[in-house]
N, C-alpha and C. Protein backbone atom coordinates (compact mmCIF):
# COMPACT_ATOMS: atom_id res chain seq x y z
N UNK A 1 0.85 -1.19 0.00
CA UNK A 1 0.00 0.00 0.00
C UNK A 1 0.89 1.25 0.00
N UNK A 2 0.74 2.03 -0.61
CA UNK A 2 1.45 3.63 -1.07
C UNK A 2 0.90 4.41 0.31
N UNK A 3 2.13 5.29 0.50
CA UNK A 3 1.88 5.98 1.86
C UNK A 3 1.01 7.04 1.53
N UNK A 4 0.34 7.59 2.15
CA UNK A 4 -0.44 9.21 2.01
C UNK A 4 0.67 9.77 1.22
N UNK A 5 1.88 10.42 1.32
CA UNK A 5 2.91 11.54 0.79
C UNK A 5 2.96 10.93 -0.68
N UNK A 6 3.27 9.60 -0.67
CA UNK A 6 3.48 9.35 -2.25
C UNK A 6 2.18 9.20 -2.89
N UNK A 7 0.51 8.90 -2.33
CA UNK A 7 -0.34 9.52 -3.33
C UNK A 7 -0.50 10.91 -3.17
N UNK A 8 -0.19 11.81 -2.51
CA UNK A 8 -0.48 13.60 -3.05
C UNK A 8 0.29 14.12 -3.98
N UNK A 9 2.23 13.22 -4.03
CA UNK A 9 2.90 13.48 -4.64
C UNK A 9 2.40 13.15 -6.03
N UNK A 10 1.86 11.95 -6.38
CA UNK A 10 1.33 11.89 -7.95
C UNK A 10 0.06 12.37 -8.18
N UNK A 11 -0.57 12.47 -7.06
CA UNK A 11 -1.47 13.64 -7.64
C UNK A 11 -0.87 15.05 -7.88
N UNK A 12 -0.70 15.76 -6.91
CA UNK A 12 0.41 17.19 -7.63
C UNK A 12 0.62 17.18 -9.02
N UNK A 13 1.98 16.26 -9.37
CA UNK A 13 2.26 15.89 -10.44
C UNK A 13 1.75 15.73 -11.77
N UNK A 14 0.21 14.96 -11.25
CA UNK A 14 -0.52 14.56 -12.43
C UNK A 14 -1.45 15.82 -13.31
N UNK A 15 -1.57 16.72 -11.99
CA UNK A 15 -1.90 17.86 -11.91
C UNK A 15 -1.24 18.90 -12.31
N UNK A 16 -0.60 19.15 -12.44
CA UNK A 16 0.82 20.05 -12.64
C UNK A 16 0.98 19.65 -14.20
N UNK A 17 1.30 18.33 -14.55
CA UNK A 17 1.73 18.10 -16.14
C UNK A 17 0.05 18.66 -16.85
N UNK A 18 -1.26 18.48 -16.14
CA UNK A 18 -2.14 18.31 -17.06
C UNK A 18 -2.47 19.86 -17.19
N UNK A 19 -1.71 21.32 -16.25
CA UNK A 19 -1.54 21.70 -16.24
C UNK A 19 -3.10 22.69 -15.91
N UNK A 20 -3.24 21.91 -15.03
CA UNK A 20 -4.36 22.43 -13.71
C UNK A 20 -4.51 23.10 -12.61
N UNK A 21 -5.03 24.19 -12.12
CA UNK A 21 -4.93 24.42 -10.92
C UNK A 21 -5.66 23.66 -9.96
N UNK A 22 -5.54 24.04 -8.72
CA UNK A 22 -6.43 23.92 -7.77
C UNK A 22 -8.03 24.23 -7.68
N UNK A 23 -7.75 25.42 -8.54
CA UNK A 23 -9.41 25.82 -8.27
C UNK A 23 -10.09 24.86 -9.44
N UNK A 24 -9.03 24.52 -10.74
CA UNK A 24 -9.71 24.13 -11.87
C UNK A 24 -9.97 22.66 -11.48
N UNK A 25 -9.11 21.94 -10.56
CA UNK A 25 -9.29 20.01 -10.23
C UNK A 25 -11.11 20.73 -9.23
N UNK A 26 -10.70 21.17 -8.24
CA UNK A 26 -12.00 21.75 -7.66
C UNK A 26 -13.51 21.58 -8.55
N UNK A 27 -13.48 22.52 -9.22
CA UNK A 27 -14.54 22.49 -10.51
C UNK A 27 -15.05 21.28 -11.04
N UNK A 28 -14.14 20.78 -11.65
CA UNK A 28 -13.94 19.29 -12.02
C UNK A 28 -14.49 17.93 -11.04
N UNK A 29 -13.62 18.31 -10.14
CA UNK A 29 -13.94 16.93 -9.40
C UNK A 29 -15.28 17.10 -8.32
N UNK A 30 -15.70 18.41 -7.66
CA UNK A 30 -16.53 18.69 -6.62
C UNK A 30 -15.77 18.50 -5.40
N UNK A 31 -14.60 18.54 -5.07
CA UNK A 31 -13.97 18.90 -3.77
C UNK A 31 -12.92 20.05 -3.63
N UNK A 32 -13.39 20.41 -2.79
CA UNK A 32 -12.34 21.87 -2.69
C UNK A 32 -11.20 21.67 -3.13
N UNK A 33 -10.93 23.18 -3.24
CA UNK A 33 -9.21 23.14 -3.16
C UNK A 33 -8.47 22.67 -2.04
N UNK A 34 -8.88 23.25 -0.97
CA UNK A 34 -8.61 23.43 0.40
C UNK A 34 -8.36 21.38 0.00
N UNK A 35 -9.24 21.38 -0.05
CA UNK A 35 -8.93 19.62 0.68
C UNK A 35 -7.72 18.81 -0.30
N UNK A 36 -7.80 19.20 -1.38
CA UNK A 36 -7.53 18.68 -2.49
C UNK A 36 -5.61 18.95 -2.02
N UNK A 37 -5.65 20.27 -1.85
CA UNK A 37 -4.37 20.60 -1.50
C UNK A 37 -3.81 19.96 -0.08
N UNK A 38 -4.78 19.66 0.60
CA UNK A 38 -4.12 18.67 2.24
C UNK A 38 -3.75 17.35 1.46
N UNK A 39 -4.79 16.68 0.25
CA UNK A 39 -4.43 15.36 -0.19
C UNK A 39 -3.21 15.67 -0.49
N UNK A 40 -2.65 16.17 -1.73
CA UNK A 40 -1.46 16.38 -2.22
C UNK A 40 -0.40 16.97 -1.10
N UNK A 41 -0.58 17.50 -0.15
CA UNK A 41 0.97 17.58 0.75
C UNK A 41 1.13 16.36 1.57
N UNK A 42 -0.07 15.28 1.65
CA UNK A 42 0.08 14.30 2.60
C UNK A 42 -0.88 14.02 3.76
N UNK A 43 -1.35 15.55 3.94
CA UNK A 43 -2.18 15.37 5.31
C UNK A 43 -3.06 14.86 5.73
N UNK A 44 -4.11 14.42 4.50
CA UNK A 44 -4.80 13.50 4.44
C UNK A 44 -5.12 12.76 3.58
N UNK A 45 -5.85 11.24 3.73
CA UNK A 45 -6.27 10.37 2.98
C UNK A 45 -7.41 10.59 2.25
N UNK A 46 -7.24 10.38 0.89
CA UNK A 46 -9.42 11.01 0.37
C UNK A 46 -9.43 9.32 0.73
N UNK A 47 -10.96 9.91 0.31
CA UNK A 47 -11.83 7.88 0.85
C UNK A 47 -12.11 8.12 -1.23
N UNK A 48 -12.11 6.55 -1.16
CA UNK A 48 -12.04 6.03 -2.02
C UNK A 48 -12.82 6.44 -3.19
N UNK A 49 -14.24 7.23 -2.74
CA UNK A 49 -15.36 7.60 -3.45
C UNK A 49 -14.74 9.22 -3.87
N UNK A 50 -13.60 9.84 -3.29
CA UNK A 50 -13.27 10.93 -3.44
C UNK A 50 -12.07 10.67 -4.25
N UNK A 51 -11.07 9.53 -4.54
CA UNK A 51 -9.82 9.99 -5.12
C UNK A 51 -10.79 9.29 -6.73
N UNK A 52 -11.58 8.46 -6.65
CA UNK A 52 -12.18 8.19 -8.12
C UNK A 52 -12.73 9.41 -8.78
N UNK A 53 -13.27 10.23 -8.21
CA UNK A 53 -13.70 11.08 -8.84
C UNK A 53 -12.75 12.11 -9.35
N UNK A 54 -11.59 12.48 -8.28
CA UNK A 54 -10.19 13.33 -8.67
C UNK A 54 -9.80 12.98 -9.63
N UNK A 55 -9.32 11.26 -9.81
CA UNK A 55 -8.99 10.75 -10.90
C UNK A 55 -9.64 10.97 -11.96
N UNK A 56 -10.32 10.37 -11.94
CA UNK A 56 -11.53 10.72 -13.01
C UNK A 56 -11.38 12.47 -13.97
N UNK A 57 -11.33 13.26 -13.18
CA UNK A 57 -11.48 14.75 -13.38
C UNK A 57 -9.82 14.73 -13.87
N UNK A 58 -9.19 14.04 -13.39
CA UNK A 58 -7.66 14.68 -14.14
C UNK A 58 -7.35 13.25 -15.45
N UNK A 59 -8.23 12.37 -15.43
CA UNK A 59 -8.27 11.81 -16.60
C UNK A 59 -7.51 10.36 -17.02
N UNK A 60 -7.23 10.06 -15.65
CA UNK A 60 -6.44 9.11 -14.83
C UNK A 60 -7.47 7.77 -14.23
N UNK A 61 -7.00 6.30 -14.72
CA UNK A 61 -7.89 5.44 -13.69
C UNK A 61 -7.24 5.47 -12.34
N UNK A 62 -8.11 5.37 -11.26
CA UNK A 62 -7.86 4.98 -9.68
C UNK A 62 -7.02 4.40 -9.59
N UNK A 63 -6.55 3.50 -10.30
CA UNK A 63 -5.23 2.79 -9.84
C UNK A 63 -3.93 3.02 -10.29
N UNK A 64 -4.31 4.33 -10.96
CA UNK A 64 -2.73 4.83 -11.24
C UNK A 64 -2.27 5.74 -9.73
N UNK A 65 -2.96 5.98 -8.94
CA UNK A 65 -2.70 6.48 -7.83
C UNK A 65 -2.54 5.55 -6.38
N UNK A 66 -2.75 4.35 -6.79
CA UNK A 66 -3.07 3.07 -5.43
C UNK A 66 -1.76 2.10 -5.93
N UNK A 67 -1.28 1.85 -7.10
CA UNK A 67 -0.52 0.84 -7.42
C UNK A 67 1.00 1.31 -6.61
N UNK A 68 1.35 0.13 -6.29
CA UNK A 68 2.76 0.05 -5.25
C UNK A 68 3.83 1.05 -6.06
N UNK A 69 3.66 -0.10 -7.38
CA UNK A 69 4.51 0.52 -8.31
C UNK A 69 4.34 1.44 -9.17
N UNK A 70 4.90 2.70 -9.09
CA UNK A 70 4.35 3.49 -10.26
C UNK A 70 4.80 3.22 -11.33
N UNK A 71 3.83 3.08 -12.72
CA UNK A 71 3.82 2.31 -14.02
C UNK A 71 4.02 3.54 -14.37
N UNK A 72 4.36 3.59 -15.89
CA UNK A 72 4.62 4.14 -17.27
C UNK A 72 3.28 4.65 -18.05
N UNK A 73 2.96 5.55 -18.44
CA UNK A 73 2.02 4.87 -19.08
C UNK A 73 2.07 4.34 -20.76
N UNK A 74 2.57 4.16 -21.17
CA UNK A 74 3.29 3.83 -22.20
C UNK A 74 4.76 3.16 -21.87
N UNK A 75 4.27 1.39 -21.83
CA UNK A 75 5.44 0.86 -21.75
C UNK A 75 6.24 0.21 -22.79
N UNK A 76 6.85 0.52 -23.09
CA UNK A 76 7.60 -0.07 -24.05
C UNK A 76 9.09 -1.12 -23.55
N UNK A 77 9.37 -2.41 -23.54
CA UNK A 77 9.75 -3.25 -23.43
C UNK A 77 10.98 -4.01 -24.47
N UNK A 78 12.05 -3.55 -24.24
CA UNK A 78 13.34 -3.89 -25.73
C UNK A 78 13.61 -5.53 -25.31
N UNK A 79 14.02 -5.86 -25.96
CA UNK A 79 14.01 -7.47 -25.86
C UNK A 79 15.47 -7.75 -24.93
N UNK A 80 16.54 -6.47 -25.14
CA UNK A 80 17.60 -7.33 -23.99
C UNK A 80 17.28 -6.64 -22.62
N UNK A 81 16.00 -5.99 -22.35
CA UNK A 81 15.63 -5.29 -21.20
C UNK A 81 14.23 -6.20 -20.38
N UNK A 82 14.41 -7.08 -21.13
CA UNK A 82 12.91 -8.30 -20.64
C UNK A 82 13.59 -9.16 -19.10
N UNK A 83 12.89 -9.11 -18.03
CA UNK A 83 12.68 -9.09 -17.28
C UNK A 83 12.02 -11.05 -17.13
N UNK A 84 12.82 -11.77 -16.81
CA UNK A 84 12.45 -13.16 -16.30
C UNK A 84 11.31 -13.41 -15.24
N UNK A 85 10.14 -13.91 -15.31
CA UNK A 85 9.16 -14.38 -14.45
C UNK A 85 9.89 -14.70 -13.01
N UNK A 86 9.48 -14.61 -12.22
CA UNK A 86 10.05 -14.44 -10.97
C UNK A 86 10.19 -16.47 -10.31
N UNK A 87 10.79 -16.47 -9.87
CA UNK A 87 10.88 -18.82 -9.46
C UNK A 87 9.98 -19.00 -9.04
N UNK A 88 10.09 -18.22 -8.18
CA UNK A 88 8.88 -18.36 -6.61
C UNK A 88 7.75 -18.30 -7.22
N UNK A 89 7.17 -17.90 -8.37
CA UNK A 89 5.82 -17.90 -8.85
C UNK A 89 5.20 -18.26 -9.98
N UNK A 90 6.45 -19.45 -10.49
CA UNK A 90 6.08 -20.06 -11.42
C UNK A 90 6.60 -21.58 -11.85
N UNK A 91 5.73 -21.88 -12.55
CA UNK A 91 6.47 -23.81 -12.61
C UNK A 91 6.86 -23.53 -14.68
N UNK A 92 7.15 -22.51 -14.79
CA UNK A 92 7.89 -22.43 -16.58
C UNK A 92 8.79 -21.81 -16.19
N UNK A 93 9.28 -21.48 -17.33
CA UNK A 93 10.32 -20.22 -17.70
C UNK A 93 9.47 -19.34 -18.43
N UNK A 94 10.08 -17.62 -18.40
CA UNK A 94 9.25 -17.24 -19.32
C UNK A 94 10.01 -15.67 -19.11
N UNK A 95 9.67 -14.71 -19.51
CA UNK A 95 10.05 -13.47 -19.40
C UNK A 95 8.29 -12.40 -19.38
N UNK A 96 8.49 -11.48 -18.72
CA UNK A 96 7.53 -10.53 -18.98
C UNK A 96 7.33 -9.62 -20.51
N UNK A 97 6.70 -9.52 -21.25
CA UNK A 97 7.20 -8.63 -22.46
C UNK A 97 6.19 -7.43 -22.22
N UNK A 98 5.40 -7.34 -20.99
CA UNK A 98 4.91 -6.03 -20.84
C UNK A 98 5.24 -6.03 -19.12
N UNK A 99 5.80 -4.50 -18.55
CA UNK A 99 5.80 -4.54 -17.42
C UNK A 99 4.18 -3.97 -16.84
N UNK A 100 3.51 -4.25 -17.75
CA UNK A 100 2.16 -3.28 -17.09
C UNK A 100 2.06 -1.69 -16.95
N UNK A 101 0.78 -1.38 -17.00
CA UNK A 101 0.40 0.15 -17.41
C UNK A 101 -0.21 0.58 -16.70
N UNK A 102 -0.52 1.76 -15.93
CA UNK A 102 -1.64 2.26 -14.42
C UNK A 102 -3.14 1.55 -15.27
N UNK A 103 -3.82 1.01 -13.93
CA UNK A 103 -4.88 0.35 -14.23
C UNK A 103 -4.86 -0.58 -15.83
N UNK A 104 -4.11 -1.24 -16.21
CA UNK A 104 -3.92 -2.23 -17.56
C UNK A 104 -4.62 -3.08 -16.99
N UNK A 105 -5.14 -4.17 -17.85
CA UNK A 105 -5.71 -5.00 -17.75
C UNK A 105 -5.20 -6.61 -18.76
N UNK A 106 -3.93 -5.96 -19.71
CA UNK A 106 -3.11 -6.98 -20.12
C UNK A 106 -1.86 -6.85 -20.12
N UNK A 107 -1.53 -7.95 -20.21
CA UNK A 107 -0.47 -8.58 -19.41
C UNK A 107 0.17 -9.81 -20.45
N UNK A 108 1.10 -9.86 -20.74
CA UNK A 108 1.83 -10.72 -22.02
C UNK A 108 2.92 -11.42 -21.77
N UNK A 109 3.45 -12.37 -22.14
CA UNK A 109 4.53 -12.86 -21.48
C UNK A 109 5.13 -13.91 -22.33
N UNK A 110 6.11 -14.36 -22.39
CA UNK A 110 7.09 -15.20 -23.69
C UNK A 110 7.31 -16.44 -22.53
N UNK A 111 6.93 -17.38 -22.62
CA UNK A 111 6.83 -18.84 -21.59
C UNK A 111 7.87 -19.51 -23.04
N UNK A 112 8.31 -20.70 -22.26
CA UNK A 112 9.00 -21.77 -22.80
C UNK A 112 8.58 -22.64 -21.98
N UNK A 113 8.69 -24.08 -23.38
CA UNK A 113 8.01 -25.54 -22.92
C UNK A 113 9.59 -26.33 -23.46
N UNK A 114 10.45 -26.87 -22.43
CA UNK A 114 11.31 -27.88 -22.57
C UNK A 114 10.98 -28.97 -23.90
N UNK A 115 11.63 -29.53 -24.75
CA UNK A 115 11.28 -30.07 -25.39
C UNK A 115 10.83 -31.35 -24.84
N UNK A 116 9.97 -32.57 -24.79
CA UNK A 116 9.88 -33.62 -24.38
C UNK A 116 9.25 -33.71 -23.64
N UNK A 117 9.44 -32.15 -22.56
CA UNK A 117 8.69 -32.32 -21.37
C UNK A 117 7.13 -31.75 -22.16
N UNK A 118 7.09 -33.35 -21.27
CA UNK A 118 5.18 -33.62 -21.29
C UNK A 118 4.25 -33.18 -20.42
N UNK A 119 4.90 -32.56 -19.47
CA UNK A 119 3.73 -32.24 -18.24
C UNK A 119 2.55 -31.15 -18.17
N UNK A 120 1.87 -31.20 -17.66
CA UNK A 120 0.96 -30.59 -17.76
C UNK A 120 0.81 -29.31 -16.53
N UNK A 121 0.75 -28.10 -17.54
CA UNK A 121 1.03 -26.66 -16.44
C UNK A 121 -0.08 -26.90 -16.41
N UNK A 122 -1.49 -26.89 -15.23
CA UNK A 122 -3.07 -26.64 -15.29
C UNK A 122 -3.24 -25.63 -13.70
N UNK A 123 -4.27 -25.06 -14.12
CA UNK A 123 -4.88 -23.69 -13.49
C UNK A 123 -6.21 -23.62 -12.89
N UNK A 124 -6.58 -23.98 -11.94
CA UNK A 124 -8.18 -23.43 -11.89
C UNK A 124 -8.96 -22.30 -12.20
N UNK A 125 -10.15 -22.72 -12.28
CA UNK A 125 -10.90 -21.44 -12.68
C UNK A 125 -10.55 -20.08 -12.44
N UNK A 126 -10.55 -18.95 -12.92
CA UNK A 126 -10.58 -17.78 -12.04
C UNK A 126 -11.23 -16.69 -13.48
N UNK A 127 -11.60 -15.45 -12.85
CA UNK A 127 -12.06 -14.42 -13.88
C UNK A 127 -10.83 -13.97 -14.67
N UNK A 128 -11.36 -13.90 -15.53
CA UNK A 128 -10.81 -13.02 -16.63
C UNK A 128 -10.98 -13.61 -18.05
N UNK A 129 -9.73 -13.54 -19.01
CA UNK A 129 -9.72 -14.26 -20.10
C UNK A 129 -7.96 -14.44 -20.35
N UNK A 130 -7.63 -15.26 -21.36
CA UNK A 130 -6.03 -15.42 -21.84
C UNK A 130 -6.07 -16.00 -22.96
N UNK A 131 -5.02 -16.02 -24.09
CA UNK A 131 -5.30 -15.94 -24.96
C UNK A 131 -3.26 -16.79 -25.10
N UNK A 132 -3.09 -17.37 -26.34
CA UNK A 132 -2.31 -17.91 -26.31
C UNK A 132 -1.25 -17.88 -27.99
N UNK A 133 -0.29 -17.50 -28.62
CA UNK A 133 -0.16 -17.11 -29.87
C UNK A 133 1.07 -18.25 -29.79
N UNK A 134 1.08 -19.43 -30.32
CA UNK A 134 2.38 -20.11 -30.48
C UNK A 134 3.44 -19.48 -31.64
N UNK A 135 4.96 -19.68 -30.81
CA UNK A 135 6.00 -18.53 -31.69
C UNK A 135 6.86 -19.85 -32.51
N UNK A 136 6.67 -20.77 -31.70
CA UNK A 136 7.66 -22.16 -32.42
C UNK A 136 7.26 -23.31 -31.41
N UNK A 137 7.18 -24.57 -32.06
CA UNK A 137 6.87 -25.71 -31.44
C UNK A 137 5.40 -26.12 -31.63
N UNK A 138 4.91 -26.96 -30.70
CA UNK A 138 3.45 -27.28 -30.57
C UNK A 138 3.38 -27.75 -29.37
N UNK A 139 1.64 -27.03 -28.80
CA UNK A 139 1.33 -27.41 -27.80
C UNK A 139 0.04 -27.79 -27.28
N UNK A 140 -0.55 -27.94 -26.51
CA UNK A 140 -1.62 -28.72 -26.23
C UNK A 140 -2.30 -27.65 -25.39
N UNK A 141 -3.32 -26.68 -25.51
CA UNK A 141 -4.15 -26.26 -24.52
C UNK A 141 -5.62 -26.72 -24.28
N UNK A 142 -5.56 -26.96 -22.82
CA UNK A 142 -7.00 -27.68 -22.42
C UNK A 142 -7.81 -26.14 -21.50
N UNK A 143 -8.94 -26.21 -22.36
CA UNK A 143 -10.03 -25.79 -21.45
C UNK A 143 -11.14 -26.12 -21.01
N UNK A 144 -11.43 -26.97 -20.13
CA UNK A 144 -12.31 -27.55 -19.80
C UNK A 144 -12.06 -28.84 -20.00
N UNK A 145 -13.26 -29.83 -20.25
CA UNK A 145 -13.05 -30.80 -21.18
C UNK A 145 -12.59 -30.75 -22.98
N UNK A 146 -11.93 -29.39 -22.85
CA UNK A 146 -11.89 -29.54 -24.43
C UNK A 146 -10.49 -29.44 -24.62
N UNK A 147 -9.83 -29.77 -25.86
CA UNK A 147 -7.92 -29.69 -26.00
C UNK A 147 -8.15 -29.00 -27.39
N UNK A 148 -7.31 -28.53 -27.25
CA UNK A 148 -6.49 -28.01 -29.00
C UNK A 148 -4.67 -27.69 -28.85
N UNK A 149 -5.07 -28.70 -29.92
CA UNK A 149 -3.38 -29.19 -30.37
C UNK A 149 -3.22 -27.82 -31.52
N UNK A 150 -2.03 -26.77 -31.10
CA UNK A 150 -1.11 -25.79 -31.59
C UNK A 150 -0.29 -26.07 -32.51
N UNK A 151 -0.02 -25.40 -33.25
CA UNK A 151 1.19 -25.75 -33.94
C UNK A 151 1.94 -23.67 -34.09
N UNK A 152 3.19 -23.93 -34.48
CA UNK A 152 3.48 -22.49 -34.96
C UNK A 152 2.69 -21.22 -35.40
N UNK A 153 2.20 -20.37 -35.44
CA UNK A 153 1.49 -19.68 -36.28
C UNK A 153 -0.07 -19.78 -35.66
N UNK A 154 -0.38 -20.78 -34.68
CA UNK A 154 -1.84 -20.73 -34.23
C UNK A 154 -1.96 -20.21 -33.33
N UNK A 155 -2.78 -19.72 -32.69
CA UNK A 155 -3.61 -18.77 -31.63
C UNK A 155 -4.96 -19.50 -30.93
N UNK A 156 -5.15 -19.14 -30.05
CA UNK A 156 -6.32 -19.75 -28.90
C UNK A 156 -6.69 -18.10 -27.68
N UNK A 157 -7.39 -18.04 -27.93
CA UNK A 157 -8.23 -16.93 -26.89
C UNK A 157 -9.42 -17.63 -26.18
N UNK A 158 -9.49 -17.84 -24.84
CA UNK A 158 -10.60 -18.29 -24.34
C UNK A 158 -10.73 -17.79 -22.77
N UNK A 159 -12.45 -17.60 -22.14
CA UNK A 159 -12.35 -17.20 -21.13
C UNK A 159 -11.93 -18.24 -19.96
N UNK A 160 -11.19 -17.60 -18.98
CA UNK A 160 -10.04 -18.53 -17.67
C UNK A 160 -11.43 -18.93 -16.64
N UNK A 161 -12.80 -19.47 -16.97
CA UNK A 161 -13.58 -19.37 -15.77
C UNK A 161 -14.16 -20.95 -16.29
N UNK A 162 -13.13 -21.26 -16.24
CA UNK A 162 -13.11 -23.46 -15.93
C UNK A 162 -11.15 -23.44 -16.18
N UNK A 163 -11.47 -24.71 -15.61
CA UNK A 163 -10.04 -25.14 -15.24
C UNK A 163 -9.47 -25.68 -17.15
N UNK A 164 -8.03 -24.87 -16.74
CA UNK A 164 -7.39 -24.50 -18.02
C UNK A 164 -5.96 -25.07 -17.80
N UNK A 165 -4.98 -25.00 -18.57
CA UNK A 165 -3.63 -25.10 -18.82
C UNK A 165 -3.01 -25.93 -20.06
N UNK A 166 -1.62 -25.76 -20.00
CA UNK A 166 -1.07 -26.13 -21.63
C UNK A 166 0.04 -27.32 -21.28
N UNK A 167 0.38 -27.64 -22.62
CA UNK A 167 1.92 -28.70 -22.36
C UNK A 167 2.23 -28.88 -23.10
N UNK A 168 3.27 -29.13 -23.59
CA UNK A 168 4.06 -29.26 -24.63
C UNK A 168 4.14 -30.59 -25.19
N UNK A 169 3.78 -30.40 -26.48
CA UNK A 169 2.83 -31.47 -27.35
C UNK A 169 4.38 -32.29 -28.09
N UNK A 170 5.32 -31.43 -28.49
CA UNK A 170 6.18 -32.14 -29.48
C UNK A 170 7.33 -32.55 -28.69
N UNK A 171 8.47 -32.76 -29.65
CA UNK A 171 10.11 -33.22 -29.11
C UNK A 171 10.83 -31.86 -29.17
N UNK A 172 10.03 -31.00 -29.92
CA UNK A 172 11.35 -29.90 -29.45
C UNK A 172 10.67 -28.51 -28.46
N UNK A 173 11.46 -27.85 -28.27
CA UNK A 173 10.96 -26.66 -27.29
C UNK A 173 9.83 -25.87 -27.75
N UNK A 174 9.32 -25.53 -27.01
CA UNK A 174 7.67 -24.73 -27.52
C UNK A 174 8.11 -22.94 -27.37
N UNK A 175 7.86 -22.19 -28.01
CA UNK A 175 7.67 -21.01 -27.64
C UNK A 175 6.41 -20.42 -27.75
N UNK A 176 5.71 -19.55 -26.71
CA UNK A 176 4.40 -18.75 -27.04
C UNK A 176 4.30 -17.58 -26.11
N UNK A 177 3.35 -16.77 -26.64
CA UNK A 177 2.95 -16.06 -26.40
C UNK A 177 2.02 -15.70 -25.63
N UNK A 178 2.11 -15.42 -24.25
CA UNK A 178 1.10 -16.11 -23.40
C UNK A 178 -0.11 -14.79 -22.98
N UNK A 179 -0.90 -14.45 -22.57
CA UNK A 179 -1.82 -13.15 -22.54
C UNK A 179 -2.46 -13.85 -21.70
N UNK A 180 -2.69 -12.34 -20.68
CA UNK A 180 -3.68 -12.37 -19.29
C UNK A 180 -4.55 -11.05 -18.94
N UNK A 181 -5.37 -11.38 -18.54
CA UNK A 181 -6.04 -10.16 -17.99
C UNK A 181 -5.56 -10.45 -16.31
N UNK A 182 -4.88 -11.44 -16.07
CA UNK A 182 -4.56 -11.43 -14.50
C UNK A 182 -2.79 -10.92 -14.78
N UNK A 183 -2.50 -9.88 -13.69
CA UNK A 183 -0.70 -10.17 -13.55
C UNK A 183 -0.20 -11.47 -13.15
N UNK A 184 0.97 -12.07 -13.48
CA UNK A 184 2.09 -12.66 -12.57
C UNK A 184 3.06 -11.72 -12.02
N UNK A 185 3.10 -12.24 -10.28
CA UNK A 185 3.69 -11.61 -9.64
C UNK A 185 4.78 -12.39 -8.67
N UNK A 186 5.68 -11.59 -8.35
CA UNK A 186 6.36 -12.57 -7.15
C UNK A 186 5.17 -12.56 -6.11
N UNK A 187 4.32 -11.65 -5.40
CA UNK A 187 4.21 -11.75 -4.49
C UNK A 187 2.37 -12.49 -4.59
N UNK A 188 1.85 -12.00 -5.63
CA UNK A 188 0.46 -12.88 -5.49
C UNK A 188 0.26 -12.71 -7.15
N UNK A 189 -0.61 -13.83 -7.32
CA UNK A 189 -0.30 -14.49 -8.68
C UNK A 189 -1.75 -15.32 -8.90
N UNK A 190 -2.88 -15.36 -9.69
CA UNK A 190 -3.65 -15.97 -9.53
C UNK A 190 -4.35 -16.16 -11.00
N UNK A 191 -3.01 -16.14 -11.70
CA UNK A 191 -3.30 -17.11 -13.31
C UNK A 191 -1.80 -16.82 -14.23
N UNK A 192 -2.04 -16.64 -15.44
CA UNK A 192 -0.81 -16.84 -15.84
C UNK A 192 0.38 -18.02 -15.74
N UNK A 193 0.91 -18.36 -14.94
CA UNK A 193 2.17 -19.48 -14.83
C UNK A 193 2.23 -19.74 -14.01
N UNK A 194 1.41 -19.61 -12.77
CA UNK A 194 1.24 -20.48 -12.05
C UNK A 194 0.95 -21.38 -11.23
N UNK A 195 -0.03 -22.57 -12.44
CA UNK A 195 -0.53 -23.38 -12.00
C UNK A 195 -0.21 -24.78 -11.33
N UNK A 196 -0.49 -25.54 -11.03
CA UNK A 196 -0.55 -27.08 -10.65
C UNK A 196 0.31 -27.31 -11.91
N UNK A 197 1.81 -28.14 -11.55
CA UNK A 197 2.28 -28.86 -12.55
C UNK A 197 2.13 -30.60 -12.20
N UNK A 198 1.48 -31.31 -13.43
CA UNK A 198 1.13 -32.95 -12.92
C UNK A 198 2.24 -33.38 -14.22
């Protein structure tokens, strides 16, 4: 959780670049200056129904002001600057190819399947959707009772709300393209890579 000082500080900020005053966020949002200006030095916390609407008025989702990490908003990602999936929170290999965007909702990632290895990464249900673009190899994704066998060049989009996961179908290494509306994280993680390996 972000301390009071570091959300007034990106509010200020956000305020300042969009090149707003006080009286003009005021107008906008329906809370004073007066208060608006205690948020931004620190002094106080808005409640939740008050920083959505600030946000809102400076044109910003809510969670560009709540996230631990402050994101980019425009991330751009070079391939020798890719960033490895964290151990602790995953049973692949894989790299991040997006670090995420204030309030994003996708999330992309370059997984590898050992060649041979047959096992099966599987996931329980959870909300959202993921979507899958094979880069080389073939692989096996199950959703539900249903499978589809991949090859290079194929794609699979389906919603994550029945039990899902993939495996590597051939003898040589798989590469894909993996898509989430959930993050992987070191610290909580509840789709993406890492599921039940059998």
């Amino acid at each position: 959780m972000i301390t009071r000082e570091e959300l007034g500080r990106r509010l200020r900020e956000c305020r300042a670049r969009k090149g707003m005053t006080l009286k003009q966020l005021d107008e906008a949002s329906g809370f004073s200056a007066t208060h608006i200006s205690e948020i931004e030095r620190g002094k106080t916390s808005p409640t939740i129904g008050a920083l959505v609407k600030i946000a809102r008025a400076l044109g910003k989702e809510t969670s560009y002001f709540l996230e631990e990490e402050q994101l980019s908003e425009i991330a751009v990602v070079r391939r020798n600057e890719r960033q490895a999936l964290p151990e602790e929170a995953v049973k692949v290999h894989g790299e991040y190819l997006t670090p995420g965007i204030p309030g994003g909702r996708l999330n992309a990632y370059l997984i590898y399947l050992d060649p041979g290895d047959l096992k099966d990464v599987s996931y329980p249900a959870h909300s959202g959707e993921e979507g899958i673009y094979v880069v080389a190899g073939m692989v096996e994704v199950m959703v539900g009772d249903r499978v589809f066998r991949l090859e290079a060049g194929d794609s699979v989009h389906y919603p994550a709300n029945s039990v899902h996961g993939f495996r590597n179908a051939g003898k040589e290494r798989t590469e894909m393209i993996f898509m989430s509306t959930k993050r992987v994280g070191k610290n909580s993680s509840s789709s993406g890579t890492t599921g039940r390996v059998f």
